[in-house]
Protein backbone atom coordinates (compact mmCIF):
# COMPACT_ATOMS: atom_id res chain seq x y z
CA UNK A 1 180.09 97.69 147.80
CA UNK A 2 179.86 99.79 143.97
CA UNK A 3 181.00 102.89 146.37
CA UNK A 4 184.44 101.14 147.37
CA UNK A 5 185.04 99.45 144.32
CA UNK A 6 184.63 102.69 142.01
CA UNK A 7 187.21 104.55 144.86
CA UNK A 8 189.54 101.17 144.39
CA UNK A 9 189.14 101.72 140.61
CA UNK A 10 190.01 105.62 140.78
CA UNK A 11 193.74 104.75 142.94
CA UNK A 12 194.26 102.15 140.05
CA UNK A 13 193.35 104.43 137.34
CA UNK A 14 195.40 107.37 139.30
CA UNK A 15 198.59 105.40 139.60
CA UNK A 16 198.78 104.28 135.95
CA UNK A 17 198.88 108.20 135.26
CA UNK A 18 201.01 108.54 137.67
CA UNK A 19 203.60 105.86 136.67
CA UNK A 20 202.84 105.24 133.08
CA UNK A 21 205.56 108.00 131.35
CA UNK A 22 207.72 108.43 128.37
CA UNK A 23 210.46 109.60 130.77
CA UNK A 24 210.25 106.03 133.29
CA UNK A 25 214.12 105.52 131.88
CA UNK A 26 215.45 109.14 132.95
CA UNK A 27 218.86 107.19 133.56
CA UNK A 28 219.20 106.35 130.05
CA UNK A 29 217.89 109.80 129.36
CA UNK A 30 220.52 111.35 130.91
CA UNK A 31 223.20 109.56 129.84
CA UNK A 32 222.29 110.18 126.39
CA UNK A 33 222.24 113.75 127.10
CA UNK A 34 225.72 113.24 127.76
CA UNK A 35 226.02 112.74 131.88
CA UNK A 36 228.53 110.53 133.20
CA UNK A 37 227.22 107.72 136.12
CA UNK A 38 228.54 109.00 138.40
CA UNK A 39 226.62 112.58 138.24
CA UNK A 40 223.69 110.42 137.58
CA UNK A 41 224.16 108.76 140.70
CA UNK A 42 224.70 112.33 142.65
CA UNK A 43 221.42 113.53 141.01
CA UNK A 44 220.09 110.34 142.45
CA UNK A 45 221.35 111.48 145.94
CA UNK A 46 219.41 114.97 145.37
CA UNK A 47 216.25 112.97 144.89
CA UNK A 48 216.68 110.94 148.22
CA UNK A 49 218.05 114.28 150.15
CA UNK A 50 214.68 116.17 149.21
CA UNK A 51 212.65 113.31 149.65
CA UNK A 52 214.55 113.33 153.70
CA UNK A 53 213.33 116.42 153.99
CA UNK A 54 210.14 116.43 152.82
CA UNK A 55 208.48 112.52 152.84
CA UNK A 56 207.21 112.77 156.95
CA UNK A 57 205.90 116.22 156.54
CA UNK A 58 203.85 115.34 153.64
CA UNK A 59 202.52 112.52 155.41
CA UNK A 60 201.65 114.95 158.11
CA UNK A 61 199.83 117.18 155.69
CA UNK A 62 198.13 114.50 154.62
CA UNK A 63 196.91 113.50 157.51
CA UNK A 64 195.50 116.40 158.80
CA UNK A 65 194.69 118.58 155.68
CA UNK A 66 193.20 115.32 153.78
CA UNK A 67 194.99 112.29 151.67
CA UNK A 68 192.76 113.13 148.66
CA UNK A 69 194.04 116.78 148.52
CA UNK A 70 198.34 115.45 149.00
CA UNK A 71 197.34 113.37 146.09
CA UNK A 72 196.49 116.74 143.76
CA UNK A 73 199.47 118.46 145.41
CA UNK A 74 201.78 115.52 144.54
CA UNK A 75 200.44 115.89 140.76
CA UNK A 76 200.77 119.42 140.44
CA UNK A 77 204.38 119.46 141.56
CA UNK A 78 205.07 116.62 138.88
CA UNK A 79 203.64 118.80 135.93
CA UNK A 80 205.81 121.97 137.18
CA UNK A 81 209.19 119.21 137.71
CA UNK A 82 208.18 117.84 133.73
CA UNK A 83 208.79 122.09 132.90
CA UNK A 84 212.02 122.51 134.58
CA UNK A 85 213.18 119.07 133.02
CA UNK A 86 212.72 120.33 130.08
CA UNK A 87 213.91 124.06 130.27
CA UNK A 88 217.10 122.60 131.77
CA UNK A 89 220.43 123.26 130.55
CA UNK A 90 222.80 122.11 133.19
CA UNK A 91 223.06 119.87 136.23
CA UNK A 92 221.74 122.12 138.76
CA UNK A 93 218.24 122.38 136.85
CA UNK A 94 218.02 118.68 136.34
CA UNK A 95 219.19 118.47 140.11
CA UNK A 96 216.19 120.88 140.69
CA UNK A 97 213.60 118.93 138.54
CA UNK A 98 214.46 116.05 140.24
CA UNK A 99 213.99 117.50 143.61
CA UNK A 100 210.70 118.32 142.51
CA UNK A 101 209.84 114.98 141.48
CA UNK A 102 210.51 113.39 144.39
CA UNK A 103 208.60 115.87 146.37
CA UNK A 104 205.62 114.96 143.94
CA UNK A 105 206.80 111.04 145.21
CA UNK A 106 206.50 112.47 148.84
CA UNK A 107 203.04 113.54 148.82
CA UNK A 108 201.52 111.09 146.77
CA UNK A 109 202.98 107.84 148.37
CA UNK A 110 201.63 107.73 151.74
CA UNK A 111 198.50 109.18 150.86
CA UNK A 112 197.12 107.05 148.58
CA UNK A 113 198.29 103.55 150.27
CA UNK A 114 196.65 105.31 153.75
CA UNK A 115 193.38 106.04 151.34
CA UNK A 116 192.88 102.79 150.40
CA UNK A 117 192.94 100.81 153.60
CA UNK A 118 190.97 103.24 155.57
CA UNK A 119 188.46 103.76 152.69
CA UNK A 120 188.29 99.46 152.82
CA UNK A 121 188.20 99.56 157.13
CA UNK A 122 185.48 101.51 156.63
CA UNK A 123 183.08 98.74 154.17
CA UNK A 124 184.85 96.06 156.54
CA UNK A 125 187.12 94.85 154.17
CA UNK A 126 190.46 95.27 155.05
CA UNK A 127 191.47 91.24 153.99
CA UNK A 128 191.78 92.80 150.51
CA UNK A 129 194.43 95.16 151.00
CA UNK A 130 197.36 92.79 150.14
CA UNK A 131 195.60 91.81 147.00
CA UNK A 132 195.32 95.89 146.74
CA UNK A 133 198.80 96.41 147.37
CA UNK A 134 199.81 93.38 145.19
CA UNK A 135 198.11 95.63 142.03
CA UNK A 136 199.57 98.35 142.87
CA UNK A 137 203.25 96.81 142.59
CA UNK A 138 201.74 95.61 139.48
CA UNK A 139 200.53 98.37 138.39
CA UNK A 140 203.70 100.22 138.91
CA UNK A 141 206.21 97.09 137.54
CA UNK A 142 204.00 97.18 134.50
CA UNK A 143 203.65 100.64 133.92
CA UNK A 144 207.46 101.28 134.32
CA UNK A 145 208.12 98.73 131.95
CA UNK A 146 206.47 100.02 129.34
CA UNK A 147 207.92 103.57 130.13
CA UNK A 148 211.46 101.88 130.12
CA UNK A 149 210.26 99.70 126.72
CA UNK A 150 209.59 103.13 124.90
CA UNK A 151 212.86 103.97 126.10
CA UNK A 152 214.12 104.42 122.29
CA UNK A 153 211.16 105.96 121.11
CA UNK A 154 211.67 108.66 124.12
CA UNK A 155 215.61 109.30 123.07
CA UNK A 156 213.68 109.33 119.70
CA UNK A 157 211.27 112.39 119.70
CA UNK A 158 213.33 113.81 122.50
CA UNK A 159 213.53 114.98 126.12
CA UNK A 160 211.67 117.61 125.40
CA UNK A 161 208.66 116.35 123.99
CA UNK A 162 208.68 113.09 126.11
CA UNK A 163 208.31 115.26 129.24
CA UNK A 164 205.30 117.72 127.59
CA UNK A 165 203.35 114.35 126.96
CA UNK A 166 204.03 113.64 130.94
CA UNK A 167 202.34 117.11 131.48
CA UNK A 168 199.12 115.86 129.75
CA UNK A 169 199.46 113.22 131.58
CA UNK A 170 199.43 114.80 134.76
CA UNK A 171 196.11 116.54 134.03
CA UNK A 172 194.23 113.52 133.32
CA UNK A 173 195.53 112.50 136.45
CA UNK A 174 194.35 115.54 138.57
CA UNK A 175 191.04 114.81 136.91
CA UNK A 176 190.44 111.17 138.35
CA UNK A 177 191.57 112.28 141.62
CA UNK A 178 189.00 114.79 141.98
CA UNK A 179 186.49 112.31 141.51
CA UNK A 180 187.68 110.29 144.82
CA UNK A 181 186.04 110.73 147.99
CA UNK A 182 187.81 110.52 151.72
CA UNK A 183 185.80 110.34 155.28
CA UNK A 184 187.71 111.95 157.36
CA UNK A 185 186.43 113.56 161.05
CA UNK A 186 185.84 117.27 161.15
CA UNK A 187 189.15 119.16 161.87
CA UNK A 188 189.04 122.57 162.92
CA UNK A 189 191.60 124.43 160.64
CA UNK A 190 191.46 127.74 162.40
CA UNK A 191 195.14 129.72 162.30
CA UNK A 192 195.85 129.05 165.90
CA UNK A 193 195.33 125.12 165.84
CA UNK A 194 196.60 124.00 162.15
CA UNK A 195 200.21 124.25 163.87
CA UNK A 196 198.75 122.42 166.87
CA UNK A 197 197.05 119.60 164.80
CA UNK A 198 200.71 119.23 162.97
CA UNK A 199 202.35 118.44 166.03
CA UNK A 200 199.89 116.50 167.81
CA UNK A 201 200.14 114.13 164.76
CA UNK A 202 203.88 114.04 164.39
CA UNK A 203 203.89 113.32 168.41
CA UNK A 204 201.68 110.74 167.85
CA UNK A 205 203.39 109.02 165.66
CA UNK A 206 206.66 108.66 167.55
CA UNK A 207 204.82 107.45 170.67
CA UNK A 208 203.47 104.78 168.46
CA UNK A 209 207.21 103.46 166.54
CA UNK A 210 208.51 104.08 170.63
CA UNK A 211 206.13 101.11 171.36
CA UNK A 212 205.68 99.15 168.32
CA UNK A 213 209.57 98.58 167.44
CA UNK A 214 208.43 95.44 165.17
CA UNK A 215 206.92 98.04 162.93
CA UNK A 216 210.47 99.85 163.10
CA UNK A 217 212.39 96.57 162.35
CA UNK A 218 210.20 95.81 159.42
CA UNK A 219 210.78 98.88 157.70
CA UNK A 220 214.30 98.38 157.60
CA UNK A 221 214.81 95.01 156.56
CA UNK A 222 212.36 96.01 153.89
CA UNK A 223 213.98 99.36 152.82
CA UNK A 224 217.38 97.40 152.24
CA UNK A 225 216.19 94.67 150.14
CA UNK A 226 214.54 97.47 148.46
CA UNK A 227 217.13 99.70 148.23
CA UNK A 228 219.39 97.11 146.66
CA UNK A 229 217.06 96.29 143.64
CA UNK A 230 216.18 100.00 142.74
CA UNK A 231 219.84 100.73 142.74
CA UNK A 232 220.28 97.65 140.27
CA UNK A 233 217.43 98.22 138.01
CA UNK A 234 218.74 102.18 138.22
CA UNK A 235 222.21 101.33 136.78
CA UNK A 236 221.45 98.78 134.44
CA UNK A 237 219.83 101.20 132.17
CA UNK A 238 223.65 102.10 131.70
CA UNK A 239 225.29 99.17 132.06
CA UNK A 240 223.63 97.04 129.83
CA UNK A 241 224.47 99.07 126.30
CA UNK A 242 227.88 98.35 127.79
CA UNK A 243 227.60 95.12 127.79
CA UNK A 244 227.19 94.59 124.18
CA UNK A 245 222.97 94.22 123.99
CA UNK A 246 221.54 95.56 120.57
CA UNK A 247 219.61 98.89 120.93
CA UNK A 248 216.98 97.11 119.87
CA UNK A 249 217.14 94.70 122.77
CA UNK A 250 217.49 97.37 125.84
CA UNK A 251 213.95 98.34 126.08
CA UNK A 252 212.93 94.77 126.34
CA UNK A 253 215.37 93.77 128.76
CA UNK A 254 214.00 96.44 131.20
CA UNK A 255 210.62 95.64 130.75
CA UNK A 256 211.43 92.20 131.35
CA UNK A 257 213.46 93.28 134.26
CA UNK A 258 209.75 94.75 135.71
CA UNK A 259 207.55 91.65 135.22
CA UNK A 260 209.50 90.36 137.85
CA UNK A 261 208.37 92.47 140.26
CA UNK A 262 205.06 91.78 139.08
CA UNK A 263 205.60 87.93 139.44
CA UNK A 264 206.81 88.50 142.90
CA UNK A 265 203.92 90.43 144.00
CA UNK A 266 201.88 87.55 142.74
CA UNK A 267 203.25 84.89 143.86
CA UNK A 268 203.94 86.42 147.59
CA UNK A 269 199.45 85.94 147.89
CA UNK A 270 199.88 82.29 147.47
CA UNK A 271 202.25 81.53 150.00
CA UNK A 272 200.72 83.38 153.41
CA UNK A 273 202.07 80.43 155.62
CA UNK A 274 205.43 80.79 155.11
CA UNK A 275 206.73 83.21 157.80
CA UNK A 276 208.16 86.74 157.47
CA UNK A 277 211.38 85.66 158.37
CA UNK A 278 211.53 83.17 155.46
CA UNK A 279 210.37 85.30 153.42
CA UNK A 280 212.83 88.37 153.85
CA UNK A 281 216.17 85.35 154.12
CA UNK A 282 214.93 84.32 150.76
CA UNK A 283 214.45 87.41 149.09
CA UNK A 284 217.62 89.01 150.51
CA UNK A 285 219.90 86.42 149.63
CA UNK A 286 218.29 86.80 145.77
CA UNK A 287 218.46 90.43 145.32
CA UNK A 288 222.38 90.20 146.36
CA UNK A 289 222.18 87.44 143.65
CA UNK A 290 220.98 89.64 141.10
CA UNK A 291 223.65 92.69 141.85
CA UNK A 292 226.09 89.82 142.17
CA UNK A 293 225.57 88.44 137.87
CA UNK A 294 225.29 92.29 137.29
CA UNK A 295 229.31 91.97 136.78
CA UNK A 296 229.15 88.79 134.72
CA UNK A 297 229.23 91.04 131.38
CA UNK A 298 226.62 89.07 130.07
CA UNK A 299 223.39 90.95 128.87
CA UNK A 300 221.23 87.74 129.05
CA UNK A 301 222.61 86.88 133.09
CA UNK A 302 221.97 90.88 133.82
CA UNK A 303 218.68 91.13 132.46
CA UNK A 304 217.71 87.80 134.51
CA UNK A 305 219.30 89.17 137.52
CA UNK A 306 217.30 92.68 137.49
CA UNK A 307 214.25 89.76 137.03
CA UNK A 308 215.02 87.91 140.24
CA UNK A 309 215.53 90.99 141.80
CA UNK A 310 212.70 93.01 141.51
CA UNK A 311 210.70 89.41 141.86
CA UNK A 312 211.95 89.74 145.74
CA UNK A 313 211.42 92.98 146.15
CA UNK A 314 207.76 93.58 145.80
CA UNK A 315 207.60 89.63 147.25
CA UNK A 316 209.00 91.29 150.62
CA UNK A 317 207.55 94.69 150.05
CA UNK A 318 203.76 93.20 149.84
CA UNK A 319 204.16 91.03 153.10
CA UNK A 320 206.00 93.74 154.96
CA UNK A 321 202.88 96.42 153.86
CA UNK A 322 200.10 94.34 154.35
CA UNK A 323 201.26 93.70 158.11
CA UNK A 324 202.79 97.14 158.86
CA UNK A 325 198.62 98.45 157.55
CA UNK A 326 197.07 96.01 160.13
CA UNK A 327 199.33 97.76 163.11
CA UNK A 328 199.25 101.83 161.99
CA UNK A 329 196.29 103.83 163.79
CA UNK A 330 194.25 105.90 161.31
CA UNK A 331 194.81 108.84 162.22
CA UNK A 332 198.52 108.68 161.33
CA UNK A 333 198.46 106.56 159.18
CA UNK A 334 200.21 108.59 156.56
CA UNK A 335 202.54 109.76 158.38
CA UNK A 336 204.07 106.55 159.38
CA UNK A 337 203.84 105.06 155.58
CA UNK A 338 206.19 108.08 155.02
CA UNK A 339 208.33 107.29 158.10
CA UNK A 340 209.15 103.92 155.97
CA UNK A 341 209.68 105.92 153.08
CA UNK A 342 212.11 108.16 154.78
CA UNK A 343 214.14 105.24 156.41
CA UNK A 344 214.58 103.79 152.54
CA UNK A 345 215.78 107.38 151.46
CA UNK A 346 218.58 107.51 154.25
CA UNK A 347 219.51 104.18 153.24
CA UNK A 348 219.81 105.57 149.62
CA UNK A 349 221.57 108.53 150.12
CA UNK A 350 224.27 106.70 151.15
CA UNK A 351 223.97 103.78 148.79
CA UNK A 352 223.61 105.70 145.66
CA UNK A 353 227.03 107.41 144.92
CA UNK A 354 228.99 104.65 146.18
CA UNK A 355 227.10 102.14 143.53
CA UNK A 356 227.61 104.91 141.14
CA UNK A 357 231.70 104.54 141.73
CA UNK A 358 231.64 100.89 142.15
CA UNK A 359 229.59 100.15 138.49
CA UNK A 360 231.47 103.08 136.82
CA UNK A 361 234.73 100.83 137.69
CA UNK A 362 233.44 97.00 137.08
C-alpha cells in the first residue's frame, strides 16, 4: 500500500511541475507583446493542428515503449518549446514554440492518467481513481490559477525570464519522474517488430471504439463542453482589461475563474447517483451560460461566468473519465485517452478562430 501511494504522490508532485508556470497566461502574454486576438486565436489553431497530428501516436508510443518514459519525453520537449519562446521574434517562432508545447501536452496526457489506473488495478484499487482524477483537475485548476494570478508579475520581469524559470522547472520535473516505476509485460523491441507492435496497438484500438461506441459518444459530449470553457477562460484573459477591471484585479479574476473547476471536480464525488445524462444537460446548459454573460461588459458577471464554467467542466470531465477508465483494456489504454484528446482538438481547430472573430467584434 506505501508502494502505490508514493507512485500516486510522484503523478501529483509531477503535474504541479508540470502545470505550475509563470507563463499559465500566455494569452495575456501575447497580447502584451503586441498580438492582436485574432493571431492569438490562429496560434491557438497551430496548437490543436500539432496536437491532431501527434496526440494518438504518442499514446501509441506510450503504450508500447512505456508511459513512464512519454512522461520524460513530454518534459524534455517543454524545456526546448520554453527556448524557442523565448528566442522568438515573430509569429512563426511563437507558432513553432507552441507546436512544441502541445506536443509536450501529447505525450504527457495519456500517459500519466493510463499510469495511474493501471498502477491502482494492479494493488486492487481502482475505486480511487475518480478521487485521483478529481486531484488532478485540482491540481491543474489550482496550479493554473496561480500561474494566471502571477500574471502581472510575469509581464513584470518579462517573457524572457518567466519562460527560463519554466526551464528549471522542467528539470525538477524530469527528476520526480525518474523516480516512478511502471509494470509493464516484456516487449520484444527488436527492429523488425517495434513497427509491428505499433500497429498491432493502433489496430487494437479501433476494434475496441468499433464495438464500444458509448465510449465514442462520451468523448464527444465531453470534448464540447470542454471545448467551450477553455475557449472562454482563453479569451477572457483579453477581454476582461477591456472591460474596465483594474490591473490589479485581472490576476484574481482568473484565479478565481480556476477554483471553479476545482469546486466542480469536488462536488461531481458527492453526487454518484445522479446519472450521466443529468449530469452532461446540466453542465452544458451552464458553460453556454458562462460564454453567454461573457458579452454583458461587466467584469464582475465575466469573472463569475468563467467560474460556472470551468465548475462544469471538470464536473463532466471527472464522470466521463472515471467511466471511460473502467471500459479501456490495458494494453491500449493510452492510446485511447489520446483518441479523446484528439476528438477535443478537431473540435478546437475549428472553434478557435471563429471565437477569435466573434470576441474581437462583441
Amino acid at each position: 500500500m506505501n508502494t502505490i501511494r508514493k507512485q500516486i504522490g510522484y503523478l501529483y508532485t509531477s503535474s504541479v511541475l508540470g502545470n505550475l508556470s509563470l507563463t499559465g497566461a500566455w494569452v495575456a502574454i501575447l497580447a502584451a507583446r503586441g498580438y492582436s486576438l485574432v493571431e492569438i486565436g490562429f496560434v491557438e489553431t497551430v496548437f490543436h493542428v500539432t496536437s491532431i497530428i501527434f496526440e494518438i501516436p504518442s499514446g501509441i508510443f506510450a503504450d508500447v515503449f512505456g508511459r513512464k518514459n512519454m512522461l520524460i519525453v513530454g518534459s524534455i520537449l517543454r524545456m526546448i518549446a520554453n527556448v524557442v519562446m523565448i528566442a522568438s521574434g515573430n509569429l512563426f517562432t511563437i507558432c513553432l514554440s507552441i507546436a512544441l508545447h502541445a506536443m509536450s501536452y501529447n505525450f504527457s496526457s495519456g500517459s500519466g492518467d493510463a499510469l495511474a489506473y493501471d498502477s491502482l488495478k494492479i494493488y486492487g484499487e481502482e475505486s480511487y481513481y475518480a478521487k485521483y482524477e478529481s486531484d488532478q483537475l485540482s491540481i491543474y485548476r489550482l496550479c493554473n490559477g496561480i500561474s494566471t494570478l502571477c500574471a502581472g508579475f510575469a509581464l513584470y520581469i518579462g517573457y524572457r525570464a518567466a519562460y527560463g524559470m519554466d526551464i528549471l522547472m522542467c528539470l525538477v520535473q524530469i527528476f520526480v519522474l525518474d523516480r516512478i516505476w511502471e509494470h509493464r509485460e516484456h516487449r520484444d523491441h527488436k527492429a523488425n517488430t517495434i513497427v509491428r507492435a505499433l500497429v498491432d496497438c493502433w489496430w487494437e484500438s479501433i476494434q475496441f471504439l468499433k464495438d464500444a461506441r458509448r465510449a465514442i459518444v462520451l468523448m464527444l459530449v465531453n470534448s464540447l463542453v470542454g471545448a467551450g470553457d477553455i475557449l472562454l477562460l482563453f479569451f477572457l484573459q483579453a477581454k476582461l482589461p477591456e472591460s474596465g477591471i483594474p490591473n490589479a484585479l485581472l490576476g484574481m479574476a482568473l484565479f478565481i475563474m480556476e477554483l471553479g473547476g476545482i469546486l466542480g471536480a469536488r462536488v461531481i464525488l458527492l453526487c454518484d447517483r445522479l446519472r450521466y445524462r443529468t449530469v452532461f444537460v446540466l453542465t452544458g446548459f451552464l458553460v453556454l451560460l458562462g460564454i453567454a454573460v461573457e458579452h454583458s461588459g461587466n467584469y464582475v458577471i465575466m469573472t463569475l461566468g468563467g467560474f460556472i464554467a470551468a465548475f462544469s467542466d471538470d464536473a463532466l470531465q471527472v464522470r466521463t473519465n472515471t467511466i471511460l477508465q473502467n471500459m479501456f483494456p490495458s494494453e491500449q489504454r493510452a492510446t485511447l485517452i489520446s483518441m479523446e484528446s484528439f476528438i477535443f482538438s478537431m473540435i478546437m481547430i475549428v472553434l478557435s478562430p471563429l471565437t477569435g472573430i466573434l470576441f474581437s467584434w462583441w
